[in-house]
Every structure is written in C-alpha cells, then in structure tokens.
PDB file of N, CA and C in Angstrom:
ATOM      1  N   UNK A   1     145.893  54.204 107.240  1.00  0.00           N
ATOM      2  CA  UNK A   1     144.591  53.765 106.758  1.00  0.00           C
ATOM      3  C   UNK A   1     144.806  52.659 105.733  1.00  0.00           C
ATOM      4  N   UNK A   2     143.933  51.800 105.903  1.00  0.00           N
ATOM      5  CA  UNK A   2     144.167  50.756 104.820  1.00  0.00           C
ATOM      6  C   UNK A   2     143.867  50.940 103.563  1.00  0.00           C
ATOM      7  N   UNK A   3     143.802  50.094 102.901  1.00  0.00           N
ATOM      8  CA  UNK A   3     142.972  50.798 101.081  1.00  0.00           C
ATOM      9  C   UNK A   3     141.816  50.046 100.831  1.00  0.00           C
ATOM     10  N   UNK A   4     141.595  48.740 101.221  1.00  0.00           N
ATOM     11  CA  UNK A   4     140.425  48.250 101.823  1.00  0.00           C
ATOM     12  C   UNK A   4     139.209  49.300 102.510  1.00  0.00           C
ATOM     13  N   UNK A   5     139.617  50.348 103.526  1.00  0.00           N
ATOM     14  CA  UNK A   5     139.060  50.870 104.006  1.00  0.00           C
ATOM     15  C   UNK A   5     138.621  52.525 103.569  1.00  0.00           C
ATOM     16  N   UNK A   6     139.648  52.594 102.407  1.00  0.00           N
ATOM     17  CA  UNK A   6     139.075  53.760 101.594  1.00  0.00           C
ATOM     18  C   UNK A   6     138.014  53.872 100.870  1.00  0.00           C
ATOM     19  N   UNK A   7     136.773  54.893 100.755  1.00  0.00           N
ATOM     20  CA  UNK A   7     135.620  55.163  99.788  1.00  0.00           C
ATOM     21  C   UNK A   7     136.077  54.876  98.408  1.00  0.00           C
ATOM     22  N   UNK A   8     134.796  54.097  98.236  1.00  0.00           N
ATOM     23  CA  UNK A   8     134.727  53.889  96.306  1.00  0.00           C
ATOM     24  C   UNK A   8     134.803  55.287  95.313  1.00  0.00           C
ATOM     25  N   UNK A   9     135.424  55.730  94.600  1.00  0.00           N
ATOM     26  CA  UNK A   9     135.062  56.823  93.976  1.00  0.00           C
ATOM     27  C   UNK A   9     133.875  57.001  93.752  1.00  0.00           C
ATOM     28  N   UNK A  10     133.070  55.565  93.409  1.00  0.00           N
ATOM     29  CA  UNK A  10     131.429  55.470  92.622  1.00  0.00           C
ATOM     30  C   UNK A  10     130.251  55.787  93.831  1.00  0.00           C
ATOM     31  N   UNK A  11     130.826  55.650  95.301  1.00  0.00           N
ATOM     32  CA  UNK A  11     129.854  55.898  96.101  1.00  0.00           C
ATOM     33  C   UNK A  11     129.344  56.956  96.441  1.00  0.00           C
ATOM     34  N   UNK A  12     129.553  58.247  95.852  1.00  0.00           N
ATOM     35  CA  UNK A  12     129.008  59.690  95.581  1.00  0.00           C
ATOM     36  C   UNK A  12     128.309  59.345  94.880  1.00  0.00           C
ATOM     37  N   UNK A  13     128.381  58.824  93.332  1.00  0.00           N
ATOM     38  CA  UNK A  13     127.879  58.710  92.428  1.00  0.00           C
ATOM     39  C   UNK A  13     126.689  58.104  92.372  1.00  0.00           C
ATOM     40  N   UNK A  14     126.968  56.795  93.666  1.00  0.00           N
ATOM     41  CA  UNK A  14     125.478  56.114  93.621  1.00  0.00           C
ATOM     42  C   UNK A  14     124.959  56.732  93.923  1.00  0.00           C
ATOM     43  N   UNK A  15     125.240  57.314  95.231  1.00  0.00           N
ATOM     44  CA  UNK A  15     124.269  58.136  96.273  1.00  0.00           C
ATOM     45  C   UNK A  15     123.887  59.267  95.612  1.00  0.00           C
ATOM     46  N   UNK A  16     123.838  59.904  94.433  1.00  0.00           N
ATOM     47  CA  UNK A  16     122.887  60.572  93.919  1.00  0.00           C
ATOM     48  C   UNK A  16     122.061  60.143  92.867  1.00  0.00           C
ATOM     49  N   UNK A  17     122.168  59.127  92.639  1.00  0.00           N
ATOM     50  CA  UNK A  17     120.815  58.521  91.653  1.00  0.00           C
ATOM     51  C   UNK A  17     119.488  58.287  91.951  1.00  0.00           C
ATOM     52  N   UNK A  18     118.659  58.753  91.181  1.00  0.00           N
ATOM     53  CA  UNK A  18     117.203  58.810  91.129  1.00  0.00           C
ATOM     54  C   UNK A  18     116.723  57.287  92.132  1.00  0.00           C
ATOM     55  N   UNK A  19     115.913  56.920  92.668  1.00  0.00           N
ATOM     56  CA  UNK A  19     115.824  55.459  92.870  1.00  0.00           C
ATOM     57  C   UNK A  19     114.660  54.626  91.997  1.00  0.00           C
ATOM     58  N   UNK A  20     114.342  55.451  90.772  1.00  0.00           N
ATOM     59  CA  UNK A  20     113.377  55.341  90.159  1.00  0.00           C
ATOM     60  C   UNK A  20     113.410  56.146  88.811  1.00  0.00           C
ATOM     61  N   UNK A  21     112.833  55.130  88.042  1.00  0.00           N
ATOM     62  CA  UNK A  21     112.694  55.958  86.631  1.00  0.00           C
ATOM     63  C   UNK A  21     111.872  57.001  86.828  1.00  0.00           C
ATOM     64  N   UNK A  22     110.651  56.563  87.415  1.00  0.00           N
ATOM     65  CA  UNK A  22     109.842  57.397  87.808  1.00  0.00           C
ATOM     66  C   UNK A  22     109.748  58.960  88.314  1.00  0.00           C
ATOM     67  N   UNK A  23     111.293  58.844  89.010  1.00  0.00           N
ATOM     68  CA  UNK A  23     111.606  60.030  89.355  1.00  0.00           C
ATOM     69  C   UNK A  23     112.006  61.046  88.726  1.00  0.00           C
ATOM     70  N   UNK A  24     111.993  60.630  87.342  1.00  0.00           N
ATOM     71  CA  UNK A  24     112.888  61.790  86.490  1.00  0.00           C
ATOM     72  C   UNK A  24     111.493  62.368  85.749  1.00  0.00           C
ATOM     73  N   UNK A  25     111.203  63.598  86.271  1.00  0.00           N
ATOM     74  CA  UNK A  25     110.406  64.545  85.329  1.00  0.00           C
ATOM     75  C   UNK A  25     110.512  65.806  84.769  1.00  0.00           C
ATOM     76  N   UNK A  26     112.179  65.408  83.869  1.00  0.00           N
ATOM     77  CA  UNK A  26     112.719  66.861  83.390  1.00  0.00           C
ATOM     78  C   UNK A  26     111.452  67.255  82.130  1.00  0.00           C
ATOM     79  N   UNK A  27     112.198  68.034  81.447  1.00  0.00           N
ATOM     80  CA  UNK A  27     110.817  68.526  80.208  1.00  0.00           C
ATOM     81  C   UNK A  27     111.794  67.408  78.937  1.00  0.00           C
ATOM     82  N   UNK A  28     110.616  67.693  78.195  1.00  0.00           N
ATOM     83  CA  UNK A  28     110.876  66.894  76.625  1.00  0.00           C
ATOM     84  C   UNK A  28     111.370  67.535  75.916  1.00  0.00           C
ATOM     85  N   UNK A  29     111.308  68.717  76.101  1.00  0.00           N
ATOM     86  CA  UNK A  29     111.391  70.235  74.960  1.00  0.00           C
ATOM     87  C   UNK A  29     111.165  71.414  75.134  1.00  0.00           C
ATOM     88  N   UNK A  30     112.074  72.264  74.972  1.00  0.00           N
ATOM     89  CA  UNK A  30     112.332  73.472  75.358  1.00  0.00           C
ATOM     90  C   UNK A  30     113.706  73.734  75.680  1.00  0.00           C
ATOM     91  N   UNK A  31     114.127  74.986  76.675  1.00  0.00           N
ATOM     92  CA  UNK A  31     114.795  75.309  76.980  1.00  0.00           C
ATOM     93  C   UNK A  31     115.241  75.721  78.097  1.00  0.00           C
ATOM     94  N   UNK A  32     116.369  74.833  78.977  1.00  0.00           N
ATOM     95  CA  UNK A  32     116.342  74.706  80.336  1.00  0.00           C
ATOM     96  C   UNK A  32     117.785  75.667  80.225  1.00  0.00           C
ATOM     97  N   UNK A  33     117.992  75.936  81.455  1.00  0.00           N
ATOM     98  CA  UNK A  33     119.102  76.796  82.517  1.00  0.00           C
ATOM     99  C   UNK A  33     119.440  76.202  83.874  1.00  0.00           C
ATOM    100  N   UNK A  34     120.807  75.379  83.216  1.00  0.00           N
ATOM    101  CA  UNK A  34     121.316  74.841  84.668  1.00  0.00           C
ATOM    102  C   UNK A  34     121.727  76.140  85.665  1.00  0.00           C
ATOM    103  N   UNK A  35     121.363  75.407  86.991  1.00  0.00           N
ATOM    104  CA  UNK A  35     121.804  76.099  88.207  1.00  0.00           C
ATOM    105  C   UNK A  35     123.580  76.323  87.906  1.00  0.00           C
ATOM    106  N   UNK A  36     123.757  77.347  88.746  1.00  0.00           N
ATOM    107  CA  UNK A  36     125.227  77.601  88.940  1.00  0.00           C
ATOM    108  C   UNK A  36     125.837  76.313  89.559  1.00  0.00           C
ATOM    109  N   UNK A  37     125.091  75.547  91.020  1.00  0.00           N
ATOM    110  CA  UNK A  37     126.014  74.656  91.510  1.00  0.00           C
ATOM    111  C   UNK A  37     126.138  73.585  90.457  1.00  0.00           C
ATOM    112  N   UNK A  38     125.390  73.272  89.746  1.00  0.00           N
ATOM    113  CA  UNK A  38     125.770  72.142  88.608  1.00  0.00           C
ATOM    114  C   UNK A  38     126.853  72.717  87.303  1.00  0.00           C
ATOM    115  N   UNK A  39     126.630  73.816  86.844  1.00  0.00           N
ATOM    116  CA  UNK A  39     127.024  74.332  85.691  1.00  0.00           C
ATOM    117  C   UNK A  39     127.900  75.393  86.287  1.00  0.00           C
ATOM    118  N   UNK A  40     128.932  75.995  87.062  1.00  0.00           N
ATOM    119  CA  UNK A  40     129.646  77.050  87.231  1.00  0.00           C
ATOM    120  C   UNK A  40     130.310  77.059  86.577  1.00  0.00           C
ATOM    121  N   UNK A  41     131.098  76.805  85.447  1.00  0.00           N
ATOM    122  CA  UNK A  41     131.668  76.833  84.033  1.00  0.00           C
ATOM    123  C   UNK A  41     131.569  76.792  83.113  1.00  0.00           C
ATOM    124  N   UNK A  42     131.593  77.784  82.077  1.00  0.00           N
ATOM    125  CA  UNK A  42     130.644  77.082  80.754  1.00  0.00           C
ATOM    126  C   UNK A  42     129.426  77.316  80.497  1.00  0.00           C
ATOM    127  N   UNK A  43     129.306  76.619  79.466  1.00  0.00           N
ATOM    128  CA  UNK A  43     127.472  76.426  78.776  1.00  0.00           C
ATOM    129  C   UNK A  43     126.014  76.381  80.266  1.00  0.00           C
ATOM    130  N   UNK A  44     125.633  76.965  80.451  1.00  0.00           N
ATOM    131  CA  UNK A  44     124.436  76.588  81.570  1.00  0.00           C
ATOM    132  C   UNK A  44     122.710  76.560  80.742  1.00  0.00           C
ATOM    133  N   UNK A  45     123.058  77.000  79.595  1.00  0.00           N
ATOM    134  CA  UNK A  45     121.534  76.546  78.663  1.00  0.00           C
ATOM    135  C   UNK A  45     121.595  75.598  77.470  1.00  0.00           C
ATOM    136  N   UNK A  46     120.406  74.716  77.577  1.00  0.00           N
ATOM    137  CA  UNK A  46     120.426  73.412  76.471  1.00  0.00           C
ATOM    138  C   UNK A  46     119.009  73.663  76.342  1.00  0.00           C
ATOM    139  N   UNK A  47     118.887  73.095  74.931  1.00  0.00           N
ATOM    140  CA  UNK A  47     117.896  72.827  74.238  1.00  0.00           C
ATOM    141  C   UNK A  47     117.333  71.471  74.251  1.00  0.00           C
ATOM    142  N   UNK A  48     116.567  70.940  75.744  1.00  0.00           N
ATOM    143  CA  UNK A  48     116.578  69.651  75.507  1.00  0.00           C
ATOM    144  C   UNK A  48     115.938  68.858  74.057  1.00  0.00           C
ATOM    145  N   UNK A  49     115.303  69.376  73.066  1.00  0.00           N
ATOM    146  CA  UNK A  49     114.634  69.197  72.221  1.00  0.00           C
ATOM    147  C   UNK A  49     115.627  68.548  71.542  1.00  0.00           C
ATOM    148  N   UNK A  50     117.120  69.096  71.269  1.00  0.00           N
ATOM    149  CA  UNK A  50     118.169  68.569  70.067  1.00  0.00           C
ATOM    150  C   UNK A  50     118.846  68.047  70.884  1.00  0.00           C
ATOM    151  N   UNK A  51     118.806  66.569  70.418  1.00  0.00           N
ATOM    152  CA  UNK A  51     119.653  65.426  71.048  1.00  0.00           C
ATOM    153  C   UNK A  51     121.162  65.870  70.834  1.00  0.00           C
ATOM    154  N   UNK A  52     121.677  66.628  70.702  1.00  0.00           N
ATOM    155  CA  UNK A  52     123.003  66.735  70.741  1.00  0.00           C
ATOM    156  C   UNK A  52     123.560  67.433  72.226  1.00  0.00           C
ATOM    157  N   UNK A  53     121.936  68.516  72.008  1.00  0.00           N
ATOM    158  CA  UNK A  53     122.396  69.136  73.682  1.00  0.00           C
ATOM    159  C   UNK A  53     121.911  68.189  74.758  1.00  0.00           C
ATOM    160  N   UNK A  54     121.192  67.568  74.469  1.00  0.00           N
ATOM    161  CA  UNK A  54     120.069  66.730  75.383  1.00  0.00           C
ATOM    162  C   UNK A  54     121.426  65.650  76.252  1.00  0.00           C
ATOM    163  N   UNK A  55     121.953  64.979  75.279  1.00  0.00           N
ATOM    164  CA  UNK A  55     123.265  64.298  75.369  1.00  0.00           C
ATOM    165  C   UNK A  55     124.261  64.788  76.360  1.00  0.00           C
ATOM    166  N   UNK A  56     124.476  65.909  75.689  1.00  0.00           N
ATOM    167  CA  UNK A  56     125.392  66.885  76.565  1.00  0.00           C
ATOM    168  C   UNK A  56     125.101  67.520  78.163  1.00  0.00           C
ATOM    169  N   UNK A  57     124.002  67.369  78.224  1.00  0.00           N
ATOM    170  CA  UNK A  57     123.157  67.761  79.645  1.00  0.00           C
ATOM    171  C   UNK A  57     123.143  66.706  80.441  1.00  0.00           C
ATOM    172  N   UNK A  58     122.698  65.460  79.671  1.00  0.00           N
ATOM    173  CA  UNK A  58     122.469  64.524  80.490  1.00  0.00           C
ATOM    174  C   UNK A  58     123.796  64.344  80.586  1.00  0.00           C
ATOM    175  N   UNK A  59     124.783  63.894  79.944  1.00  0.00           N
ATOM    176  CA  UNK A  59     126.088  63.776  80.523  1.00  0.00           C
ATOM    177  C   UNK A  59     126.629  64.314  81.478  1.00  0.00           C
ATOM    178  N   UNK A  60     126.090  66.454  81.435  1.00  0.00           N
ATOM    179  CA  UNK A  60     127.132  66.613  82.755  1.00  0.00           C
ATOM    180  C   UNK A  60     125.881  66.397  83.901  1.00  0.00           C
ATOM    181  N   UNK A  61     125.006  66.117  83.574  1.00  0.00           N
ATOM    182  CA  UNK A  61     123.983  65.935  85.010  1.00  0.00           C
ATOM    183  C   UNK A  61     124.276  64.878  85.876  1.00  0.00           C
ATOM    184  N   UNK A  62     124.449  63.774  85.274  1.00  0.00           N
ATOM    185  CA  UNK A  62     125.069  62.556  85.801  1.00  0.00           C
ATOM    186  C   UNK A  62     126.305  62.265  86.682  1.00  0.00           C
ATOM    187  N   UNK A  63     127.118  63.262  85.735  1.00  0.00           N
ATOM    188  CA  UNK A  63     128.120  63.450  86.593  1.00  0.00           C
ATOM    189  C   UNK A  63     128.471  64.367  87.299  1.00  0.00           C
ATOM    190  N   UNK A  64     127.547  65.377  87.463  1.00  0.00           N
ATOM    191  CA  UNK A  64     128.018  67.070  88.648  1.00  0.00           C
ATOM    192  C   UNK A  64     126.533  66.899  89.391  1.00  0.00           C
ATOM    193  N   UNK A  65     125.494  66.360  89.071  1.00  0.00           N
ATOM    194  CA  UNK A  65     124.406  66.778  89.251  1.00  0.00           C
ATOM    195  C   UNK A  65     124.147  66.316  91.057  1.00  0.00           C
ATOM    196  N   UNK A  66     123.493  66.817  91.796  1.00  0.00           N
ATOM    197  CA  UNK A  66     122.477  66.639  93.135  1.00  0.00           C
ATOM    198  C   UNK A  66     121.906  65.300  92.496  1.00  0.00           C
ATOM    199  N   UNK A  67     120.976  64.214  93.474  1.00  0.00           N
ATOM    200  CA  UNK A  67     119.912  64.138  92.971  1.00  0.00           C
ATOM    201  C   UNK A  67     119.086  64.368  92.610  1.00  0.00           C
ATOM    202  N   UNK A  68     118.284  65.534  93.310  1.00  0.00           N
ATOM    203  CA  UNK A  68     117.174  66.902  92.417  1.00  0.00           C
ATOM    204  C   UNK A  68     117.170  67.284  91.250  1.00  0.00           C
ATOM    205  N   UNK A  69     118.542  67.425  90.922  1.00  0.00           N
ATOM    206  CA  UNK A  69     119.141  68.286  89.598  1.00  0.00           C
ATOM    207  C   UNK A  69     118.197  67.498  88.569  1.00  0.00           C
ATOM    208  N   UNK A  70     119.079  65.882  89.210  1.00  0.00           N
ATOM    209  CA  UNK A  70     118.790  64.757  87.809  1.00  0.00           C
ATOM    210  C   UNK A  70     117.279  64.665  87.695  1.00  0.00           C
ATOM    211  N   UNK A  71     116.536  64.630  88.746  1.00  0.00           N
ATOM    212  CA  UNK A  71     114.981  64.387  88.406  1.00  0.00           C
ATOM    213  C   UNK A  71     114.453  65.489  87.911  1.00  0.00           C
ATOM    214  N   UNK A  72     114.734  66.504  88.287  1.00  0.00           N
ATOM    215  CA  UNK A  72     114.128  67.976  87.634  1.00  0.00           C
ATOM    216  C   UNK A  72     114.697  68.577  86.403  1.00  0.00           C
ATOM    217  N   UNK A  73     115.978  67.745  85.666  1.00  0.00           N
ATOM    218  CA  UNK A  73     115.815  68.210  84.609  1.00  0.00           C
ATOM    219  C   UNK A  73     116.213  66.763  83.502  1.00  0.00           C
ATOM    220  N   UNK A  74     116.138  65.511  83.845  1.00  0.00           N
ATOM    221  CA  UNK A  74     116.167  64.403  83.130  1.00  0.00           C
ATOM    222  C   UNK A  74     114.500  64.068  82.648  1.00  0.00           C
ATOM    223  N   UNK A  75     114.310  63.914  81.294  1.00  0.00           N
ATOM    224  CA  UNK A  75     112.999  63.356  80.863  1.00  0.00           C
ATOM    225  C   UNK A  75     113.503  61.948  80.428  1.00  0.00           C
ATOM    226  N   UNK A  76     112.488  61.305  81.813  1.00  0.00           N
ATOM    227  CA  UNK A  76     111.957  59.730  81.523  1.00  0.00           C
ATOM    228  C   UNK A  76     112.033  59.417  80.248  1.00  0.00           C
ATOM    229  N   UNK A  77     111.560  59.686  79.199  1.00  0.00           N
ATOM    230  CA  UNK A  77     111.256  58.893  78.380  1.00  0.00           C
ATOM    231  C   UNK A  77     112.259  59.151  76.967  1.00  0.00           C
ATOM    232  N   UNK A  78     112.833  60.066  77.173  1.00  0.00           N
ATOM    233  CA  UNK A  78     114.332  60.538  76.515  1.00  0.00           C
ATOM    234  C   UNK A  78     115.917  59.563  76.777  1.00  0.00           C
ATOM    235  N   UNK A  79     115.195  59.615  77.953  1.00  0.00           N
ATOM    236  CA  UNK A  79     116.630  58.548  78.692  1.00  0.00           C
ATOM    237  C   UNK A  79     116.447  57.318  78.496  1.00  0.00           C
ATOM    238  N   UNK A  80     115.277  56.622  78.209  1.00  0.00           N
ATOM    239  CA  UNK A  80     114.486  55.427  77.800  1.00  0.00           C
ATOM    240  C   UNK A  80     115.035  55.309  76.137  1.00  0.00           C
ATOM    241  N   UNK A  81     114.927  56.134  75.626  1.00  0.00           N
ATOM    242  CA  UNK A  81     114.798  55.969  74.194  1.00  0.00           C
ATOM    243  C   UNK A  81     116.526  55.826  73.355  1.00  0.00           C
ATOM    244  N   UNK A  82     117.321  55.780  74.545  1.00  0.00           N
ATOM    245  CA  UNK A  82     118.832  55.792  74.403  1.00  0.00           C
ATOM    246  C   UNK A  82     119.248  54.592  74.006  1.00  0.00           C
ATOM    247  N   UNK A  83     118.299  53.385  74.913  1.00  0.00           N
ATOM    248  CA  UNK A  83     118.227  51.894  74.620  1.00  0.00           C
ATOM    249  C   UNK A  83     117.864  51.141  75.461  1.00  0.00           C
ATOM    250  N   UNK A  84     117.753  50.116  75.873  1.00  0.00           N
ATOM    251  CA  UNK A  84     117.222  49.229  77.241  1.00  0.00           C
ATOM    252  C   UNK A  84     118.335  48.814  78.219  1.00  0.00           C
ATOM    253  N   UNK A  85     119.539  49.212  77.736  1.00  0.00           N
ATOM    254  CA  UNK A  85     120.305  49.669  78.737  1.00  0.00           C
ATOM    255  C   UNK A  85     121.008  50.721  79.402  1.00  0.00           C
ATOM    256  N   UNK A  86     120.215  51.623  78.944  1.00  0.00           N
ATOM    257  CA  UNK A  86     120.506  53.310  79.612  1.00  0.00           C
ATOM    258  C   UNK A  86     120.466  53.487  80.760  1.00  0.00           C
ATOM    259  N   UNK A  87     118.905  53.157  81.119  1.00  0.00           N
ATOM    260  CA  UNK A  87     119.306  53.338  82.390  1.00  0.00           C
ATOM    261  C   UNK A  87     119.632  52.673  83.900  1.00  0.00           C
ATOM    262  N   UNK A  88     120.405  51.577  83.024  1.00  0.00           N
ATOM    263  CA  UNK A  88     121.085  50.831  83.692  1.00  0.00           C
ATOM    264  C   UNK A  88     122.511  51.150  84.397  1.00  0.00           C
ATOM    265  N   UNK A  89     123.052  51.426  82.823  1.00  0.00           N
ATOM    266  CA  UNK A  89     124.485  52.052  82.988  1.00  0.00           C
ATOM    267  C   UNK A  89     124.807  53.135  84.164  1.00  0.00           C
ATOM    268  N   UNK A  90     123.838  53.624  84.437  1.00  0.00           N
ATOM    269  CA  UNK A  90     124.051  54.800  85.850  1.00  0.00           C
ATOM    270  C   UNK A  90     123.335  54.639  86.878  1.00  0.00           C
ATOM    271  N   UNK A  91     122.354  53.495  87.036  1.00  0.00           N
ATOM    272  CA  UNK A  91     121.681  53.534  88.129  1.00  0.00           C
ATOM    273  C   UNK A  91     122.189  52.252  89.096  1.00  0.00           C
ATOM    274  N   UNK A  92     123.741  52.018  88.454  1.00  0.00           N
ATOM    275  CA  UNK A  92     124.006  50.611  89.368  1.00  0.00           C
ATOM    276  C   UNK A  92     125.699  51.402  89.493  1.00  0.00           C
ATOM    277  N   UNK A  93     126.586  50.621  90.103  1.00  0.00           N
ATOM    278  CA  UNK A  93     127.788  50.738  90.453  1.00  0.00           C
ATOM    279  C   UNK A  93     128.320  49.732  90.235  1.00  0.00           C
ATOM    280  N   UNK A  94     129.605  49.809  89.747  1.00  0.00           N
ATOM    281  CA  UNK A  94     130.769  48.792  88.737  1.00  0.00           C
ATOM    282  C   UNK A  94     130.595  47.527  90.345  1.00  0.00           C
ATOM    283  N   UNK A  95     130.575  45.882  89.669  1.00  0.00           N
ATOM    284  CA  UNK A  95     130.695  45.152  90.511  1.00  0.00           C
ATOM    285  C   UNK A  95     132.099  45.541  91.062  1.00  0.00           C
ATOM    286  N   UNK A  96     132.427  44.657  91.907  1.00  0.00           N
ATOM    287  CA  UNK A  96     133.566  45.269  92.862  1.00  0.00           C
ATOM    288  C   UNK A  96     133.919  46.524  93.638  1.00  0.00           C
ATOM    289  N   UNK A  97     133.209  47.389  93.169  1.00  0.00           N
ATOM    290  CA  UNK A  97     133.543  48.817  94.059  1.00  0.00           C
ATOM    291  C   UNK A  97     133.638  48.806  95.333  1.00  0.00           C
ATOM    292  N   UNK A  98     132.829  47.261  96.049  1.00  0.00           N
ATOM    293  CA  UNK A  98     133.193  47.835  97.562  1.00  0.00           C
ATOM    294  C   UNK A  98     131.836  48.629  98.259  1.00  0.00           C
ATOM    295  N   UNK A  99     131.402  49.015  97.748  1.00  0.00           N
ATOM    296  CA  UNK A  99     130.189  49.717  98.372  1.00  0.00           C
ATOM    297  C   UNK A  99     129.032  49.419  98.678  1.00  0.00           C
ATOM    298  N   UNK A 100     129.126  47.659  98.207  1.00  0.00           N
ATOM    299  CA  UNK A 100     127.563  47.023  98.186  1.00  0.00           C
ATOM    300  C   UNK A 100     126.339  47.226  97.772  1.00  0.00           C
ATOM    301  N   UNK A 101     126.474  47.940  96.935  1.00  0.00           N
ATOM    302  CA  UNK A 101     125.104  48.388  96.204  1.00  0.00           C
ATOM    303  C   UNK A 101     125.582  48.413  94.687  1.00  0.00           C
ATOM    304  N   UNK A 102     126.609  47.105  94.120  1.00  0.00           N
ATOM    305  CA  UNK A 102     126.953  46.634  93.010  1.00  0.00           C
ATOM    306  C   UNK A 102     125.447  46.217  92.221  1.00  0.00           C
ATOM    307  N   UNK A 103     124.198  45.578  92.935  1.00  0.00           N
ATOM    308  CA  UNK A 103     123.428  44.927  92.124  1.00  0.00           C
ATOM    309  C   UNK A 103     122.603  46.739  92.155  1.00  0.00           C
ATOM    310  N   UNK A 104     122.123  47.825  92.422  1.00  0.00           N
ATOM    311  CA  UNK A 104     121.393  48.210  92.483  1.00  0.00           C
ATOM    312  C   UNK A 104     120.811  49.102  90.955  1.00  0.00           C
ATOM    313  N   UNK A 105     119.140  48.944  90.638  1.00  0.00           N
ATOM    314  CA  UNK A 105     119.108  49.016  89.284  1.00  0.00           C
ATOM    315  C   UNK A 105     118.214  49.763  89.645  1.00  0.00           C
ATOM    316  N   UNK A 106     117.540  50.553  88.690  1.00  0.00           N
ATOM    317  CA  UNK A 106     116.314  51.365  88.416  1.00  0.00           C
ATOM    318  C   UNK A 106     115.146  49.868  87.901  1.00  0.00           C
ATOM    319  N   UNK A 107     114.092  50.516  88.369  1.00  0.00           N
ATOM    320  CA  UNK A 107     112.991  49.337  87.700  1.00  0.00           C
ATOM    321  C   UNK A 107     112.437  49.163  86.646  1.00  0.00           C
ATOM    322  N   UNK A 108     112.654  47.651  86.252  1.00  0.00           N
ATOM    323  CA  UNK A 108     112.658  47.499  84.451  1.00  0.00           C
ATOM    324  C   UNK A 108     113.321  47.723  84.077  1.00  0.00           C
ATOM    325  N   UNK A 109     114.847  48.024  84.214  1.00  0.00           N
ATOM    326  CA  UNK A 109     115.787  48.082  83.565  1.00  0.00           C
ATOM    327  C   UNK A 109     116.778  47.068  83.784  1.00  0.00           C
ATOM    328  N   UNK A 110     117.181  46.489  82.736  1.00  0.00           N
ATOM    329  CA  UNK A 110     118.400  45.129  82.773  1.00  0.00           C
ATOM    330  C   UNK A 110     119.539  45.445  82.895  1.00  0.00           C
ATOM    331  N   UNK A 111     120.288  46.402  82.861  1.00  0.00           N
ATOM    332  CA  UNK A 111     121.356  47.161  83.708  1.00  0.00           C
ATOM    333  C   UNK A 111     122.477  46.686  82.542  1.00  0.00           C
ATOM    334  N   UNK A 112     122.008  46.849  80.857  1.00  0.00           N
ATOM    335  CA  UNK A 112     122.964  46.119  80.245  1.00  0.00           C
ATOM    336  C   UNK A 112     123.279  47.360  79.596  1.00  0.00           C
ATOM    337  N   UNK A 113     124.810  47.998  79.448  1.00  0.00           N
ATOM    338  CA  UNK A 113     125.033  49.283  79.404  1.00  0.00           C
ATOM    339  C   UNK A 113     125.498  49.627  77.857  1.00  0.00           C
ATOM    340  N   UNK A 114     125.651  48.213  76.985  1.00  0.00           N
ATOM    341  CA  UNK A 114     126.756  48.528  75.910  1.00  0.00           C
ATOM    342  C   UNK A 114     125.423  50.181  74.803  1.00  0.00           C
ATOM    343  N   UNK A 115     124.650  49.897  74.772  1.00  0.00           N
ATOM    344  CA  UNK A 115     123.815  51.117  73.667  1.00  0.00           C
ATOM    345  C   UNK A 115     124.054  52.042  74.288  1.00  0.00           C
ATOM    346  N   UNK A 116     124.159  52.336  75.347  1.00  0.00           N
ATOM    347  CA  UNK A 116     124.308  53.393  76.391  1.00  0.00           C
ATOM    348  C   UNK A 116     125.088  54.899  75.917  1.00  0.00           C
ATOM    349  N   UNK A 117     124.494  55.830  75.664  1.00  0.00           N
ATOM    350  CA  UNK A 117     125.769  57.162  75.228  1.00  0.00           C
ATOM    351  C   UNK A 117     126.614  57.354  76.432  1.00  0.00           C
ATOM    352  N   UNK A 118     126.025  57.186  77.476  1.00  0.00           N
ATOM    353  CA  UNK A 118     126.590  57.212  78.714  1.00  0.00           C
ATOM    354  C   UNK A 118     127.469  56.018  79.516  1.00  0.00           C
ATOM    355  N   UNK A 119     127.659  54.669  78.799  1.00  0.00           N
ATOM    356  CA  UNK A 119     128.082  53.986  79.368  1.00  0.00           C
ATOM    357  C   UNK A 119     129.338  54.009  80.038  1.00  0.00           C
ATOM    358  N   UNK A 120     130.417  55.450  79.709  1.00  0.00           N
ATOM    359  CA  UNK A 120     131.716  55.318  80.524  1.00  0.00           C
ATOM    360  C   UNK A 120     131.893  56.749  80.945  1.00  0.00           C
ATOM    361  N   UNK A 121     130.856  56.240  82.233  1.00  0.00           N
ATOM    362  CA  UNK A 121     131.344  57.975  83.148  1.00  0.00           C
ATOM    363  C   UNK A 121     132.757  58.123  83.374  1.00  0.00           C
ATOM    364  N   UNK A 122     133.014  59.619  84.075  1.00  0.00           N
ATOM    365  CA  UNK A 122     134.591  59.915  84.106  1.00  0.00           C
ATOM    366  C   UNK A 122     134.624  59.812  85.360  1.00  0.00           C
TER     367      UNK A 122
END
C-alpha cells in the first residue's frame, strides 16, 4: 500500500463534526452524564455550569465523541464565548491532510484557532 493512499488520522475526526453551529444544543447549566460509549473510563459527570468542567467535556467530546454526542451535549453559545476562533479550530481539518475537506468551516466562523482552549487536539 502506498502512504499516499493511507487515511488521514483527521478524517474520523472531520466526519464527526457538527455541520453547523446551529447544531449544538447541549445545556448551559446543570449537570450532564456522559454515555458509557463516550466516557468508559473515568469521570462520566460535569457540571457544565463551571468552566473548568465545561472545558474538560468539551475536550473529551471532541475527541471520543459521535456526532450526536457533540450536538446533544455542546452549548452553542459556550463554545462561542471561547473566542472567534473556537469554532474554527475543530470544525476544519489541518491543510494538507489529504482528505479534501481542508477548507471546511462551521458558519461565521473564521477558522482562526490561536484563543482556542482547544486548538491542539491529540
């Protein structure tokens, strides 16, 4: 097999992103309980209210999460308030990956990642 012809690591990753801000209608506040398939290790309740857990959720959502996961427990306007390039940083894929969906952005967002808490997934 060539290496040319091997999958991007990031093309899972795209392929579960919201295609829309719009789509994310987690809660603002309270207290959520990740599913087992996202959370089978560890912590599975956050307080989205305290940005420390809020942080921490959205982090592993991004990176373990379904797409469902992310819309049903990401709040729009939480993820907004990170900076004007939040939700950029995850709704596009590193140029070069290979997967062709390098330009792809959420709407209204300038895809500029440096404020980002999230700007360097694993």
């Amino acid at each position: 097999m060539e290496a040319g012809s091997l999958p991007s690591r990031w093309d899972s990753y795209a392929r579960r992103l919201p295609s829309s801000l719009e789509d994310l209608s987690g809660p603002a506040a309270g207290v959520i309980e990740l599913p087992l398939h996202v959370a089978w290790s560890g912590r599975r309740v956050y307080d989205v209210g305290r940005e420390d857990q809020r942080l921490v959720l959205y982090a592993l959502l991004l990176a373990e999460a379904p797409r469902e996961d992310i819309e049903r427990f990401v709040h729009r306007e939480s993820l907004v308030s990170y900076g004007p390039g939040c939700g950029g940083c995850w709704a596009r894929t590193p140029a070069g990956s290979g997967s062709g969906s390098s330009s792809r952005r959420l709407p209204g967002e300038p895809g500029r990642a440096s404020s980002c808490p999230f700007a360097n997934p694993a």
